[in-house]
N, C-alpha and C. Protein backbone atom coordinates (compact mmCIF):
# COMPACT_ATOMS: atom_id res chain seq x y z
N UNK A 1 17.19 0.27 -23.78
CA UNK A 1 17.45 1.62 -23.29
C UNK A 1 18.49 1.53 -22.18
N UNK A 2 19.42 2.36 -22.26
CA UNK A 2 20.92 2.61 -21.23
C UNK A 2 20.08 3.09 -19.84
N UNK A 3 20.57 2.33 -19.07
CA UNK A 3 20.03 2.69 -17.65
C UNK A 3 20.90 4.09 -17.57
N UNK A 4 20.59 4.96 -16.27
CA UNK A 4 20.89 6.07 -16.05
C UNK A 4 22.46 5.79 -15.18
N UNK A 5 23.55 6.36 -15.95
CA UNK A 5 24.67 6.50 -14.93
C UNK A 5 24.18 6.34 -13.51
N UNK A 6 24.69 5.28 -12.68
CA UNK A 6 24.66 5.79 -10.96
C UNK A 6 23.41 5.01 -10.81
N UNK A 7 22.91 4.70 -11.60
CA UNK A 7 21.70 4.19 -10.66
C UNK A 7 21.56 3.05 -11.02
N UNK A 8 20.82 2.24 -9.89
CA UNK A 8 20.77 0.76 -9.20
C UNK A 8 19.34 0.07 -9.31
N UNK A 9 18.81 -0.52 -10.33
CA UNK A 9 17.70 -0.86 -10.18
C UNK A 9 16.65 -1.66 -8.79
N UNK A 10 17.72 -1.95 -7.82
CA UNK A 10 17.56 -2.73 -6.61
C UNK A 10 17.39 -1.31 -5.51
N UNK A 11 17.58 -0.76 -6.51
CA UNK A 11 17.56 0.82 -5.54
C UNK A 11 16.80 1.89 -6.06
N UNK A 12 16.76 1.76 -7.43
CA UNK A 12 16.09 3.07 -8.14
C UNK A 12 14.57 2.65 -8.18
N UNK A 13 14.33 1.47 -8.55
CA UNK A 13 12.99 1.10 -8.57
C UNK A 13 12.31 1.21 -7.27
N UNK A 14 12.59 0.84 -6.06
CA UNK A 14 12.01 0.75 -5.20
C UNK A 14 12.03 2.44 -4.63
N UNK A 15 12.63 3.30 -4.73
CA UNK A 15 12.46 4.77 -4.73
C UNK A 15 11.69 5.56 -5.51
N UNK A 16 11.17 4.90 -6.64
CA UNK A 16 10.47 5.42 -7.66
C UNK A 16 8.97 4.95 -7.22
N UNK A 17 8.85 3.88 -6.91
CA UNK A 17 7.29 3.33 -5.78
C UNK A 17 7.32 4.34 -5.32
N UNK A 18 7.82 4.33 -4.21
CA UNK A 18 8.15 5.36 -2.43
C UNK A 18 7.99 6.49 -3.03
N UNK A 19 8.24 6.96 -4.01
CA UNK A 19 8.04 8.67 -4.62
C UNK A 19 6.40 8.43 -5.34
N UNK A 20 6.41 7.57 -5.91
CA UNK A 20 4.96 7.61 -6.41
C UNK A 20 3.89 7.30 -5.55
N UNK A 21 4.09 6.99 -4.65
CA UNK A 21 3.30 6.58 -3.45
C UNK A 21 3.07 7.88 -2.80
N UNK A 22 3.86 8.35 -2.27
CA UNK A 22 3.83 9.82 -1.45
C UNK A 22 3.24 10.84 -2.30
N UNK A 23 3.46 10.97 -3.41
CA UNK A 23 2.94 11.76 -4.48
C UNK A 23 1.64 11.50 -4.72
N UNK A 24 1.29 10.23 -5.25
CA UNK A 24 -0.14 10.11 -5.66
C UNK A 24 -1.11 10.28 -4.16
N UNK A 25 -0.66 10.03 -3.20
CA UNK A 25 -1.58 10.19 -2.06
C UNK A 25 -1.82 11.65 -1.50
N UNK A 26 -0.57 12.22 -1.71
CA UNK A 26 -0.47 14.20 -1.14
C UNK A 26 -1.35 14.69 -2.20
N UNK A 27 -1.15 14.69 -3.64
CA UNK A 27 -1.88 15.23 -5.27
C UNK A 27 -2.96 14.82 -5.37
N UNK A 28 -2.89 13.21 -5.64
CA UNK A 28 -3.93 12.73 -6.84
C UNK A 28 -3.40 12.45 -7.42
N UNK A 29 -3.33 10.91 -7.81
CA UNK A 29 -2.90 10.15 -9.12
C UNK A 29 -2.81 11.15 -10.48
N UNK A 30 -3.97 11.57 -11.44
CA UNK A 30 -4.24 12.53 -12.04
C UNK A 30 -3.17 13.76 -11.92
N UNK A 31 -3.13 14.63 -10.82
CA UNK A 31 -2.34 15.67 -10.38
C UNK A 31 -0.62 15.39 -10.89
N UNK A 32 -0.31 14.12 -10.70
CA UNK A 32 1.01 14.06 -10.45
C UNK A 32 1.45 13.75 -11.68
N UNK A 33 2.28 14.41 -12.70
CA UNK A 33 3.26 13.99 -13.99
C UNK A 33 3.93 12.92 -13.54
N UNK A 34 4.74 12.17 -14.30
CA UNK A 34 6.04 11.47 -14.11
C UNK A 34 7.52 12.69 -14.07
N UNK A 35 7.20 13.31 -14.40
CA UNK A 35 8.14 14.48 -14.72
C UNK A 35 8.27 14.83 -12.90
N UNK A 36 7.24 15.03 -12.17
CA UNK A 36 7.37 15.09 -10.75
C UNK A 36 7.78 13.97 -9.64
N UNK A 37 7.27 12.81 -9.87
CA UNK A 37 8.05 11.46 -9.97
C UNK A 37 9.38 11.26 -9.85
N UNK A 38 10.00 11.59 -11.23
CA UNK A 38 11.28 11.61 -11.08
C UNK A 38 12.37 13.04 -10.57
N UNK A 39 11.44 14.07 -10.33
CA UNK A 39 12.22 15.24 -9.50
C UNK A 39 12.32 14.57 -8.02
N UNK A 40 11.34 14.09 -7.74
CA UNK A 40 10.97 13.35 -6.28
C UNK A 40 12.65 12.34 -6.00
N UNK A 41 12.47 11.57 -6.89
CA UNK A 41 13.92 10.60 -7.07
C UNK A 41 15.39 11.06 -7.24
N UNK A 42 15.08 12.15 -8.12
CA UNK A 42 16.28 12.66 -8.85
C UNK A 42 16.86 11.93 -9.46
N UNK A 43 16.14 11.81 -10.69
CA UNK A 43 16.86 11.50 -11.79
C UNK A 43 16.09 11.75 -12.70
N UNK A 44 16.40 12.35 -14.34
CA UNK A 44 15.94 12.18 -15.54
C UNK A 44 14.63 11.43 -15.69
N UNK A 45 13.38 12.56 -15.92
CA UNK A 45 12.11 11.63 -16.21
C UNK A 45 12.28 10.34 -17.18
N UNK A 46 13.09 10.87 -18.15
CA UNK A 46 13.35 9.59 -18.87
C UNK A 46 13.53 8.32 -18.44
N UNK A 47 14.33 8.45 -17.30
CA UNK A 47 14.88 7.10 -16.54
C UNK A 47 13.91 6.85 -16.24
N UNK A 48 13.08 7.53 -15.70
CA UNK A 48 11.75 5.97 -14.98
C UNK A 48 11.18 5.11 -15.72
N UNK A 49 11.51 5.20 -16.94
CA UNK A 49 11.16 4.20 -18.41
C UNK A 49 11.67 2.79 -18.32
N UNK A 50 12.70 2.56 -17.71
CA UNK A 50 13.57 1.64 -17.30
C UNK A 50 13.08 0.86 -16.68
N UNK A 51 12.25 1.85 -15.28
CA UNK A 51 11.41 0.80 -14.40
C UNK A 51 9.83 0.72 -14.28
N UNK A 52 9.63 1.45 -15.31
CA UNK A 52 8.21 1.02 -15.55
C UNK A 52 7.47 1.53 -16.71
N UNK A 53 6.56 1.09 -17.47
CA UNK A 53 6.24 1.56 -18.68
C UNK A 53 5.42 2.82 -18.76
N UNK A 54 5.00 3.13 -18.12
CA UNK A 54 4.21 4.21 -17.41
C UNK A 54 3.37 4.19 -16.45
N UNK A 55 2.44 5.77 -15.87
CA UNK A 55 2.27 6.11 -14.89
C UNK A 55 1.17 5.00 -14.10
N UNK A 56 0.23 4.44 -15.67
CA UNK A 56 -0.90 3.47 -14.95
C UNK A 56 -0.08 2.47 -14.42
N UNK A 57 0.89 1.65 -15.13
CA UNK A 57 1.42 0.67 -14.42
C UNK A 57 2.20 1.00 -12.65
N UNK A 58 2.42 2.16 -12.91
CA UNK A 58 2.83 2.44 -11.29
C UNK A 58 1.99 2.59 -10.30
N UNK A 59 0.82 2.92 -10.95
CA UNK A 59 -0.49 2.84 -10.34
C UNK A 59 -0.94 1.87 -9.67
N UNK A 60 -0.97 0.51 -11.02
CA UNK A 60 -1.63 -0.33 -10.68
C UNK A 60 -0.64 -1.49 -9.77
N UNK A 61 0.96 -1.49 -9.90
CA UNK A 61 2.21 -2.05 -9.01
C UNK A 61 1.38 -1.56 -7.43
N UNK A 62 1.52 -0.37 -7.30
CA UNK A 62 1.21 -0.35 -6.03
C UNK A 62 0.01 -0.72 -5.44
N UNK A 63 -1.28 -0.34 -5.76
CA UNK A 63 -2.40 -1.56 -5.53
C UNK A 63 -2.13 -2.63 -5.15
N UNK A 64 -1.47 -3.57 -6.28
CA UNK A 64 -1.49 -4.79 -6.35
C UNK A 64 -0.36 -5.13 -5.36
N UNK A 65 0.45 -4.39 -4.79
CA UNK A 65 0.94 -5.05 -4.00
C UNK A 65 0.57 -4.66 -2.83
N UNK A 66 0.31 -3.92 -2.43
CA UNK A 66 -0.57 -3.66 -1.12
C UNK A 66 -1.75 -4.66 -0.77
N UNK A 67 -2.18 -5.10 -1.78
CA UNK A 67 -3.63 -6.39 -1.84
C UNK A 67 -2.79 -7.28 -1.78
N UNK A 68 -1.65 -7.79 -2.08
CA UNK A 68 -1.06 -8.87 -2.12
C UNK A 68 -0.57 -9.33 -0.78
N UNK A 69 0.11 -7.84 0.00
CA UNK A 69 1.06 -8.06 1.30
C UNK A 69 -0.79 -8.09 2.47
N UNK A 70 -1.47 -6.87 2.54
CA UNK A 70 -2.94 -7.78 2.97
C UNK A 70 -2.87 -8.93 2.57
N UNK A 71 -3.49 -9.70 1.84
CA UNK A 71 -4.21 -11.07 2.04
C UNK A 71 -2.92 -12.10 2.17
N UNK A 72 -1.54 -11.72 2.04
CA UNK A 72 -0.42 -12.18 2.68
C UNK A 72 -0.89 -12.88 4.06
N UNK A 73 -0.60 -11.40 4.62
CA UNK A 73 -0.54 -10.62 6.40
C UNK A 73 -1.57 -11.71 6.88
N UNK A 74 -3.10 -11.39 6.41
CA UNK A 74 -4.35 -12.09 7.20
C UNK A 74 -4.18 -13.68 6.62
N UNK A 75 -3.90 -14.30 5.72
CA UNK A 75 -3.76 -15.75 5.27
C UNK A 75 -2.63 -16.07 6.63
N UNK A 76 -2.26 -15.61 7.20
CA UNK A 76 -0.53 -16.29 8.45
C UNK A 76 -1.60 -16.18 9.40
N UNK A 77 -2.14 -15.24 9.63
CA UNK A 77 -3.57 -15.83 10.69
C UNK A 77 -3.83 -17.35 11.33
N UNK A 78 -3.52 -17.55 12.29
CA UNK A 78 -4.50 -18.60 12.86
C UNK A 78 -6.34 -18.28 12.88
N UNK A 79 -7.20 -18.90 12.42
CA UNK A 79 -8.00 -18.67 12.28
C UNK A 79 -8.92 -19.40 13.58
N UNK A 80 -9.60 -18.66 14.66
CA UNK A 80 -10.45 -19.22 15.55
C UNK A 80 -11.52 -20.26 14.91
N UNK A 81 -11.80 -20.91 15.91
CA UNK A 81 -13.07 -21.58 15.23
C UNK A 81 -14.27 -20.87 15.75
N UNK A 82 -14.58 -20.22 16.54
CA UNK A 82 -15.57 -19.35 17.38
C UNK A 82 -15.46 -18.14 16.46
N UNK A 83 -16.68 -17.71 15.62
CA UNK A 83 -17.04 -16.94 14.73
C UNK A 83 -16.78 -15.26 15.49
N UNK A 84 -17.01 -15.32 16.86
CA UNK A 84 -17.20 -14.05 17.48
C UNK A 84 -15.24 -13.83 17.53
N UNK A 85 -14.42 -14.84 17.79
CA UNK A 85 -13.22 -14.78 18.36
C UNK A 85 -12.50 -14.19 16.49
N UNK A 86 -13.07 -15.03 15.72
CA UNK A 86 -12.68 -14.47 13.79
C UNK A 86 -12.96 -13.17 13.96
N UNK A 87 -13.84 -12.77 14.43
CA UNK A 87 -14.71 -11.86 13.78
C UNK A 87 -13.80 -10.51 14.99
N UNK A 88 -13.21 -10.83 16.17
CA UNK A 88 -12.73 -9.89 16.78
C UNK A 88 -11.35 -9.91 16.37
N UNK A 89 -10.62 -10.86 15.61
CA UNK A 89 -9.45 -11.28 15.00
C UNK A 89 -9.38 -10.19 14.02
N UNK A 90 -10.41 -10.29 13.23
CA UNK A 90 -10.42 -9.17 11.89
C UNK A 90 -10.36 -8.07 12.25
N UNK A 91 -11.27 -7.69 13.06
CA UNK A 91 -11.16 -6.18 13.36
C UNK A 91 -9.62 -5.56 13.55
N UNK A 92 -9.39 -6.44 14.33
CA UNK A 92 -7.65 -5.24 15.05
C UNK A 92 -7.04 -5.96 14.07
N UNK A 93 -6.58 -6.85 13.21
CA UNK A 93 -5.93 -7.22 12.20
C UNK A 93 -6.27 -5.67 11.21
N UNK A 94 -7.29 -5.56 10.92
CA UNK A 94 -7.66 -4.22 9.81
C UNK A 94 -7.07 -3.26 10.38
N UNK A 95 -7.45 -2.90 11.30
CA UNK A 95 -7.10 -1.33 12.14
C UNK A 95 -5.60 -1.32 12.16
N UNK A 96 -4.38 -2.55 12.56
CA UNK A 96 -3.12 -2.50 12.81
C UNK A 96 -2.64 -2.40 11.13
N UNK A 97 -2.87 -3.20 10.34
CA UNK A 97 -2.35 -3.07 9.41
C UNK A 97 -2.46 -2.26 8.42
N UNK A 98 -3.74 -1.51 8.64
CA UNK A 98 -3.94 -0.71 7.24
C UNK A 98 -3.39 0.77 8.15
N UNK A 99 -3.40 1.37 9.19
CA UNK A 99 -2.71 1.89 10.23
C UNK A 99 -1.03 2.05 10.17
N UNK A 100 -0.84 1.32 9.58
CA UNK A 100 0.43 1.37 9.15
C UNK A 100 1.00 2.14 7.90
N UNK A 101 -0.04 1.47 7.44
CA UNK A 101 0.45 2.08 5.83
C UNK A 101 -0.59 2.97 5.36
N UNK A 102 -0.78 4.42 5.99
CA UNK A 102 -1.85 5.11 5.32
C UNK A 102 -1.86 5.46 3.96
N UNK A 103 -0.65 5.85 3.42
CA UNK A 103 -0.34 6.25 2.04
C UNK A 103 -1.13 4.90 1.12
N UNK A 104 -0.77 3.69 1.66
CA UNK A 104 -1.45 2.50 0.55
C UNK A 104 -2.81 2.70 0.41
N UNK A 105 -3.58 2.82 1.86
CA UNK A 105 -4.54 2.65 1.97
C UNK A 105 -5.66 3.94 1.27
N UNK A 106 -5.26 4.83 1.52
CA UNK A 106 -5.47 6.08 0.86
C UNK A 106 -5.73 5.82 -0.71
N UNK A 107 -4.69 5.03 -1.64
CA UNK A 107 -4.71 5.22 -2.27
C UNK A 107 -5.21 4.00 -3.26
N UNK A 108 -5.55 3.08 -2.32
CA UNK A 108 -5.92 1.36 -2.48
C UNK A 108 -7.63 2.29 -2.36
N UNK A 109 -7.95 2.76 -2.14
CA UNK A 109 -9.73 3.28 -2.05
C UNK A 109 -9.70 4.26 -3.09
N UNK A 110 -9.24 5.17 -3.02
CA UNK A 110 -9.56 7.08 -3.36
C UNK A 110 -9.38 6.54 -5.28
N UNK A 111 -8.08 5.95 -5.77
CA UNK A 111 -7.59 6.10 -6.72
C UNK A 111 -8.30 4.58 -7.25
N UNK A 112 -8.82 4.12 -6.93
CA UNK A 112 -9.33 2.93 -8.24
C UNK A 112 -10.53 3.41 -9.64
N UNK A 113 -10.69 4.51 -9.27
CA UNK A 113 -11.51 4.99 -10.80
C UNK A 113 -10.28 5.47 -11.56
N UNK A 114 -8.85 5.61 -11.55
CA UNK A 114 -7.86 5.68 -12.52
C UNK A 114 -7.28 4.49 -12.70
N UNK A 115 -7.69 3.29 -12.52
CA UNK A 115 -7.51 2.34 -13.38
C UNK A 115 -7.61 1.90 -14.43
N UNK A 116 -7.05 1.29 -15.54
CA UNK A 116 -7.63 0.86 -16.71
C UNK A 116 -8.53 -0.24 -16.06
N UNK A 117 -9.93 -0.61 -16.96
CA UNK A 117 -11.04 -1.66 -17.04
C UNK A 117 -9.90 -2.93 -16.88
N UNK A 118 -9.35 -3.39 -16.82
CA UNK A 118 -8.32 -4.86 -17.04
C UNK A 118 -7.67 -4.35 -15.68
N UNK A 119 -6.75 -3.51 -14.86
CA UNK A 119 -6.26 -2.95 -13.88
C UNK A 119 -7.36 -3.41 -12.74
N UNK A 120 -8.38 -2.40 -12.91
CA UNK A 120 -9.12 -2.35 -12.12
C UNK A 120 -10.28 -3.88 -11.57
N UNK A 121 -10.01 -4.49 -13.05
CA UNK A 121 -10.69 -5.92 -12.70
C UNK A 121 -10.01 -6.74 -11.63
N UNK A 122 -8.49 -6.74 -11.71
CA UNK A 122 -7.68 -7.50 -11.00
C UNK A 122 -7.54 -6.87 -9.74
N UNK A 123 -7.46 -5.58 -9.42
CA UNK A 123 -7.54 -5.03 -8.19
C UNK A 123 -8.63 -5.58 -7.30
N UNK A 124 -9.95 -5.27 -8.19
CA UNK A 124 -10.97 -5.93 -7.45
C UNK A 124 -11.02 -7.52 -7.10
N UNK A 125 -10.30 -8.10 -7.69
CA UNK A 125 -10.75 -9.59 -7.56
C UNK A 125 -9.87 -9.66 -6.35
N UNK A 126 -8.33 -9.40 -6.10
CA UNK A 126 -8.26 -9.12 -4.43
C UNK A 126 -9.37 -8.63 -3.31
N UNK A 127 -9.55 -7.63 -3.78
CA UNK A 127 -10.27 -6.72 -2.93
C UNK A 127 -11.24 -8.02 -2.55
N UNK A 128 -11.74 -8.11 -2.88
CA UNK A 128 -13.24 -9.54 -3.31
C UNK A 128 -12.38 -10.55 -2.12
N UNK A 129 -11.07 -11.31 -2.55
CA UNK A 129 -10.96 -12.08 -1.65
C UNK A 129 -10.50 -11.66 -0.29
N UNK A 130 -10.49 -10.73 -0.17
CA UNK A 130 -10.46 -9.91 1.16
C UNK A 130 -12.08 -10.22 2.02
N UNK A 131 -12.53 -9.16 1.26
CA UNK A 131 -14.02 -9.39 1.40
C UNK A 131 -14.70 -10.83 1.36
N UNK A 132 -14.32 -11.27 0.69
CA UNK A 132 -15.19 -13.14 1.46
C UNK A 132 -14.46 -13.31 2.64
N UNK A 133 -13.17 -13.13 3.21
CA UNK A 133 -12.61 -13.85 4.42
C UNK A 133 -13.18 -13.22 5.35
N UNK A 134 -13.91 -11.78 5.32
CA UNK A 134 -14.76 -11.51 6.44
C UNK A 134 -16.42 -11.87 6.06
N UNK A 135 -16.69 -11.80 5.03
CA UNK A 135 -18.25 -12.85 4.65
C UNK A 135 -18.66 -13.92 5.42
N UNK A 136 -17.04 -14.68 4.99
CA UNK A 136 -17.31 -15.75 5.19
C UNK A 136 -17.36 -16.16 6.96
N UNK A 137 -16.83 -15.50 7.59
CA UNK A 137 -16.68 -15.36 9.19
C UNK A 137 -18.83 -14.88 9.62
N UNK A 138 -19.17 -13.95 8.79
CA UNK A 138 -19.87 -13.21 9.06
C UNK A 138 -20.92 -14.91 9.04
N UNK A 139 -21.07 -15.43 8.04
CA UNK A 139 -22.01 -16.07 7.35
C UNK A 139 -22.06 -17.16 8.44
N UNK A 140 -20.58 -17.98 8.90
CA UNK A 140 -20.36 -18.79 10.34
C UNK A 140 -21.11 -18.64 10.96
N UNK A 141 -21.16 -17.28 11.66
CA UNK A 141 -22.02 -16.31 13.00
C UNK A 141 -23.31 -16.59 12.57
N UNK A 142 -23.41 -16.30 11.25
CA UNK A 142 -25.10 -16.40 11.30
C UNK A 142 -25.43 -17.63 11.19
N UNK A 143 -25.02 -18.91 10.75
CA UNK A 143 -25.05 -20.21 11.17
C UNK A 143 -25.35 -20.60 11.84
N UNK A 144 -24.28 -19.99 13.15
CA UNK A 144 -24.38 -20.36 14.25
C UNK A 144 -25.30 -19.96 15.45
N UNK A 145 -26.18 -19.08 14.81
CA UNK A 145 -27.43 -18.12 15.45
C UNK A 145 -26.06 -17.04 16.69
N UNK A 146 -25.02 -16.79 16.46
CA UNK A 146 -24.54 -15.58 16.79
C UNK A 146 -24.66 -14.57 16.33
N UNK A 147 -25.02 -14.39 15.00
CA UNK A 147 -24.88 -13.10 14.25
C UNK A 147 -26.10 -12.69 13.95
N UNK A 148 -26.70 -11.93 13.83
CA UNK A 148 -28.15 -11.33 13.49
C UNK A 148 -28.05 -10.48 12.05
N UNK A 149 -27.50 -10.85 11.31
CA UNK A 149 -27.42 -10.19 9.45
C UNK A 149 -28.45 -10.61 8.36
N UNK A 150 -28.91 -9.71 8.50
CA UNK A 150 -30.28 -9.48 6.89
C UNK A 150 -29.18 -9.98 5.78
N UNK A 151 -28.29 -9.51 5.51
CA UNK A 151 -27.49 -9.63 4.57
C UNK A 151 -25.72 -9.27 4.83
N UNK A 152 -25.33 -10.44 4.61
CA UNK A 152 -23.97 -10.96 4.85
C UNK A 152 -22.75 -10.06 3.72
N UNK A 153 -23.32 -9.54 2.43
CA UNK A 153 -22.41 -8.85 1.67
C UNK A 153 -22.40 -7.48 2.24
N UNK A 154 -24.03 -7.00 2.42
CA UNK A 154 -23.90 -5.62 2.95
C UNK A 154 -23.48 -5.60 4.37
N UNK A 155 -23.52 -6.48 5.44
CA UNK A 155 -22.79 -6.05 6.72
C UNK A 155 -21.28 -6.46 6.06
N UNK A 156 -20.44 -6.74 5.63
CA UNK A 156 -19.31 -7.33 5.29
C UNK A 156 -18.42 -5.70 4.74
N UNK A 157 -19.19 -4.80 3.93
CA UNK A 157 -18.94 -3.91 3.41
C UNK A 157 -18.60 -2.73 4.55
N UNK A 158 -20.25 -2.85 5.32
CA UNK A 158 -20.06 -1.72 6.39
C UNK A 158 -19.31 -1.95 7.23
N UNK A 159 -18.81 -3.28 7.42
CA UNK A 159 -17.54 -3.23 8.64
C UNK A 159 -16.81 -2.90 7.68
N UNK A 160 -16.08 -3.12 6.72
CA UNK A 160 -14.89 -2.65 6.75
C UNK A 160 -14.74 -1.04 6.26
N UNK A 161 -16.07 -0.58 5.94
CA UNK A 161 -16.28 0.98 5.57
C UNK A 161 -15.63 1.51 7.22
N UNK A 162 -16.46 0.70 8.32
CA UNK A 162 -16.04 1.30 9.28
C UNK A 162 -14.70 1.46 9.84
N UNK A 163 -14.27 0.18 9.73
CA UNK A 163 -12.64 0.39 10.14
C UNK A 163 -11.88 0.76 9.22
N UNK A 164 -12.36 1.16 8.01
CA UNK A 164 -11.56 1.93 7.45
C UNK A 164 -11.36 3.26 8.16
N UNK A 165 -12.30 3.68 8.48
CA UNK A 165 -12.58 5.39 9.17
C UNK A 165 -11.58 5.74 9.86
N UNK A 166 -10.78 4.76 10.81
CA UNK A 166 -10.03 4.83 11.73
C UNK A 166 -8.70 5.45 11.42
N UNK A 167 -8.37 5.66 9.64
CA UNK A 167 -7.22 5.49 9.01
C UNK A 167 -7.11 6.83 8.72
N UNK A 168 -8.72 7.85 8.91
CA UNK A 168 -8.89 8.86 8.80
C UNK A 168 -8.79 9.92 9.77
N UNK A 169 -8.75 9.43 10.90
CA UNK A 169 -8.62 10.56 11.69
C UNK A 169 -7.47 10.08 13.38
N UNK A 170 -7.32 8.72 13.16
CA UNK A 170 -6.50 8.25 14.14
C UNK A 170 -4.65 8.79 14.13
N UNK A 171 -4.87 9.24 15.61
CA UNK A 171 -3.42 9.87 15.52
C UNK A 171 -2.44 9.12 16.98
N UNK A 172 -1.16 8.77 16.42
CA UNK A 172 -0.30 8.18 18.17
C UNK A 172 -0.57 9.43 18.70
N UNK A 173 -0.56 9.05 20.46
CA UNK A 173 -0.64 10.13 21.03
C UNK A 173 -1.70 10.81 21.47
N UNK A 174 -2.98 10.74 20.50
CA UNK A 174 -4.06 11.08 20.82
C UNK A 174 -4.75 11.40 22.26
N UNK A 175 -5.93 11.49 22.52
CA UNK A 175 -6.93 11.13 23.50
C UNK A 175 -6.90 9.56 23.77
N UNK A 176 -7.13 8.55 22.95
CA UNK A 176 -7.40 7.15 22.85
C UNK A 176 -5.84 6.61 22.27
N UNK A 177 -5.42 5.38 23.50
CA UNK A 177 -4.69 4.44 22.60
C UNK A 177 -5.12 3.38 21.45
N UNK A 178 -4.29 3.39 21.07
CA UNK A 178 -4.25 2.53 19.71
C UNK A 178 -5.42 0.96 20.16
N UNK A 179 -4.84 0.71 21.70
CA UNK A 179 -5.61 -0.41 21.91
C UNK A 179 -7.66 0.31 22.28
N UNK A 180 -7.40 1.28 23.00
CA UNK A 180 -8.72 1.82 23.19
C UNK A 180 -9.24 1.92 21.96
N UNK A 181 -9.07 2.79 20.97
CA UNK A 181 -9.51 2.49 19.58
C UNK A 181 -9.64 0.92 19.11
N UNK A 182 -9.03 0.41 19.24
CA UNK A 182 -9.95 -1.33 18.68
C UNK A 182 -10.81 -1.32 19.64
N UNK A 183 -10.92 -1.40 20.82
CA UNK A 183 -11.77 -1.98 21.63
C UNK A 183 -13.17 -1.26 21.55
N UNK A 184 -13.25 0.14 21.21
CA UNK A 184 -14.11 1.22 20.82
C UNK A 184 -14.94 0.14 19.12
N UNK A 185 -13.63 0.12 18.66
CA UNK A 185 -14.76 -0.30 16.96
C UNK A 185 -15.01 -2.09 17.28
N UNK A 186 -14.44 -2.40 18.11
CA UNK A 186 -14.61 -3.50 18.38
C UNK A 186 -16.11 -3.94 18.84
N UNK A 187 -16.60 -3.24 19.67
CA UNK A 187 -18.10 -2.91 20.22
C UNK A 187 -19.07 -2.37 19.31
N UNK A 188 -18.66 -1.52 19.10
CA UNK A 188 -19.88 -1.23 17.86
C UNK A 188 -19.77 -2.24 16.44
N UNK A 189 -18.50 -2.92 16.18
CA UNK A 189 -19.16 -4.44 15.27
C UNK A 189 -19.65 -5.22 16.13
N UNK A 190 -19.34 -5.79 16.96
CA UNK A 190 -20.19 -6.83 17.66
C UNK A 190 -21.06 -6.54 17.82
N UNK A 191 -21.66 -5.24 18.43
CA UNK A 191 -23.14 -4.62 18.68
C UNK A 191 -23.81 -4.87 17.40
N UNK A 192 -23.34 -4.48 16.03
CA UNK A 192 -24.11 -4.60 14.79
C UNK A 192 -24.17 -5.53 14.18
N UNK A 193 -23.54 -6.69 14.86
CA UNK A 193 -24.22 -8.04 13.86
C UNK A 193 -24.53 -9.02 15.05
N UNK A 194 -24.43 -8.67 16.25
CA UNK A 194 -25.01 -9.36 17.25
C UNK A 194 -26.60 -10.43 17.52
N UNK A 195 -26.64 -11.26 17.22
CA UNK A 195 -28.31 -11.66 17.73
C UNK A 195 -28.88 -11.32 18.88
C-alpha cells in the first residue's frame, strides 16, 4: 500500500500514538473510530493502515510500551538493601512517574477489558513483573520482621491501588507539593505494613 503523499513514517506514526492516546483516554477506547484518529492527525483514515493494522493493535502498542518504559525506568534503580529504604524508593518512583504520564496511566488500568485474550495476557505478564518488584521488597520486610503482612500479594496490590489514586486527583500548584504528597502516601504505606 502507497504511503500517503507528505507523510513521514518517523513522523506520522508517532502522531498517530499521540492522537490515539489523547483520544482513547478523553472517549474510551470503544468511543473512538479510527476515522477520528486520523481527523486528529490529518490525514486519510486510510493512511493509518500503513502504520498499524488496526485499532486493537494501537491499543495494545501503547500498553505495551508504557509497561515497557515502567519496568525500563524502575530496573536503572539502585536498589537499597534496607527493605524500608526499597520500599520508600517505590513509592515516589510510582507517584513521579506515572504523574507524568496520566494519559498512559489512565489508560494502562481503565482500558484492559478491550484487549484481545492473547493482548491482554502479555499486558498482564508486565503488569505481574511490576508487581513482584514490589512483592518482592514487601516479602524482604517481612523476613526481616519489619513488615507486618498477612499477605504479601494482597498488600502489594493495595499499595499500588493507592498510589495510583494520586494520578486522580493530584494537581501542580495545588494545596500540597508534589514532595508533600509523597511524604503524605509515604506514611500511610509504612503505617500499613509496619510491624
Amino acid at each position: 500500500m502507497a504511503r500517503t503523499q507528505g507523510s513521514h513514517s518517523d513522523i506520522t506514526g508517532p502522531r498517530i500514538r499521540k492522537a490515539a492516546l489523547g483520544l482513547f483516554a478523553r472517549h474510551g477506547y470503544a468511543a473512538v473510530s479510527m476515522r477520528q484518529i486520523a481527523a486528529e492527525v490529518g490525514v486519510q483514515a486510510g493512511a493509518l493502515y500503513n502504520y498499524t493494522p488496526d485499532k486493537q493493535s494501537l491499543l495494545f502498542h501503547l500498553m505495551h510500551e508504557h509497561m515497557q518504559e515502567l519496568l525500563s525506568a524502575y530496573g536503572e534503580l539502585t536498589q537499597p538493601e534496607n527493605a524500608f529504604e526499597a520500599l520508600h524508593q517505590f513509592v515516589r518512583f510510582h507517584i513521579r512517574f506515572h504523574l507524568e504520564r496520566p494519559d498512559e496511566v489512565f489508560i494502562a488500568y481503565m482500558e484492559l477489558r478491550n484487549l484481545t485474550p492473547e493482548n491482554f495476557s502479555e499486558i498482564e505478564a508486565l503488569r505481574r513483573k511490576y508487581e513482584d518488584a514490589l512483592e518482592a521488597i514487601l516479602r524482604k520486610g517481612q523476613g526481616a520482621a519489619l513488615f507486618d503482612i498477612a499477605d504479601t500479594k494482597v498488600a502489594t496490590l493495595a499499595v499500588i491501588a493507592m498510589l495510583n489514586g494520586v494520578m486522580t486527583w493530584y494537581r501542580a500548584g495545588g494545596r500540597l507539593s508534589l514532595d508533600e504528597v509523597e511524604q503524605n502516601y509515604w506514611d500511610m504505606v509504612r503505617r500499613s505494613v509496619s510491624a
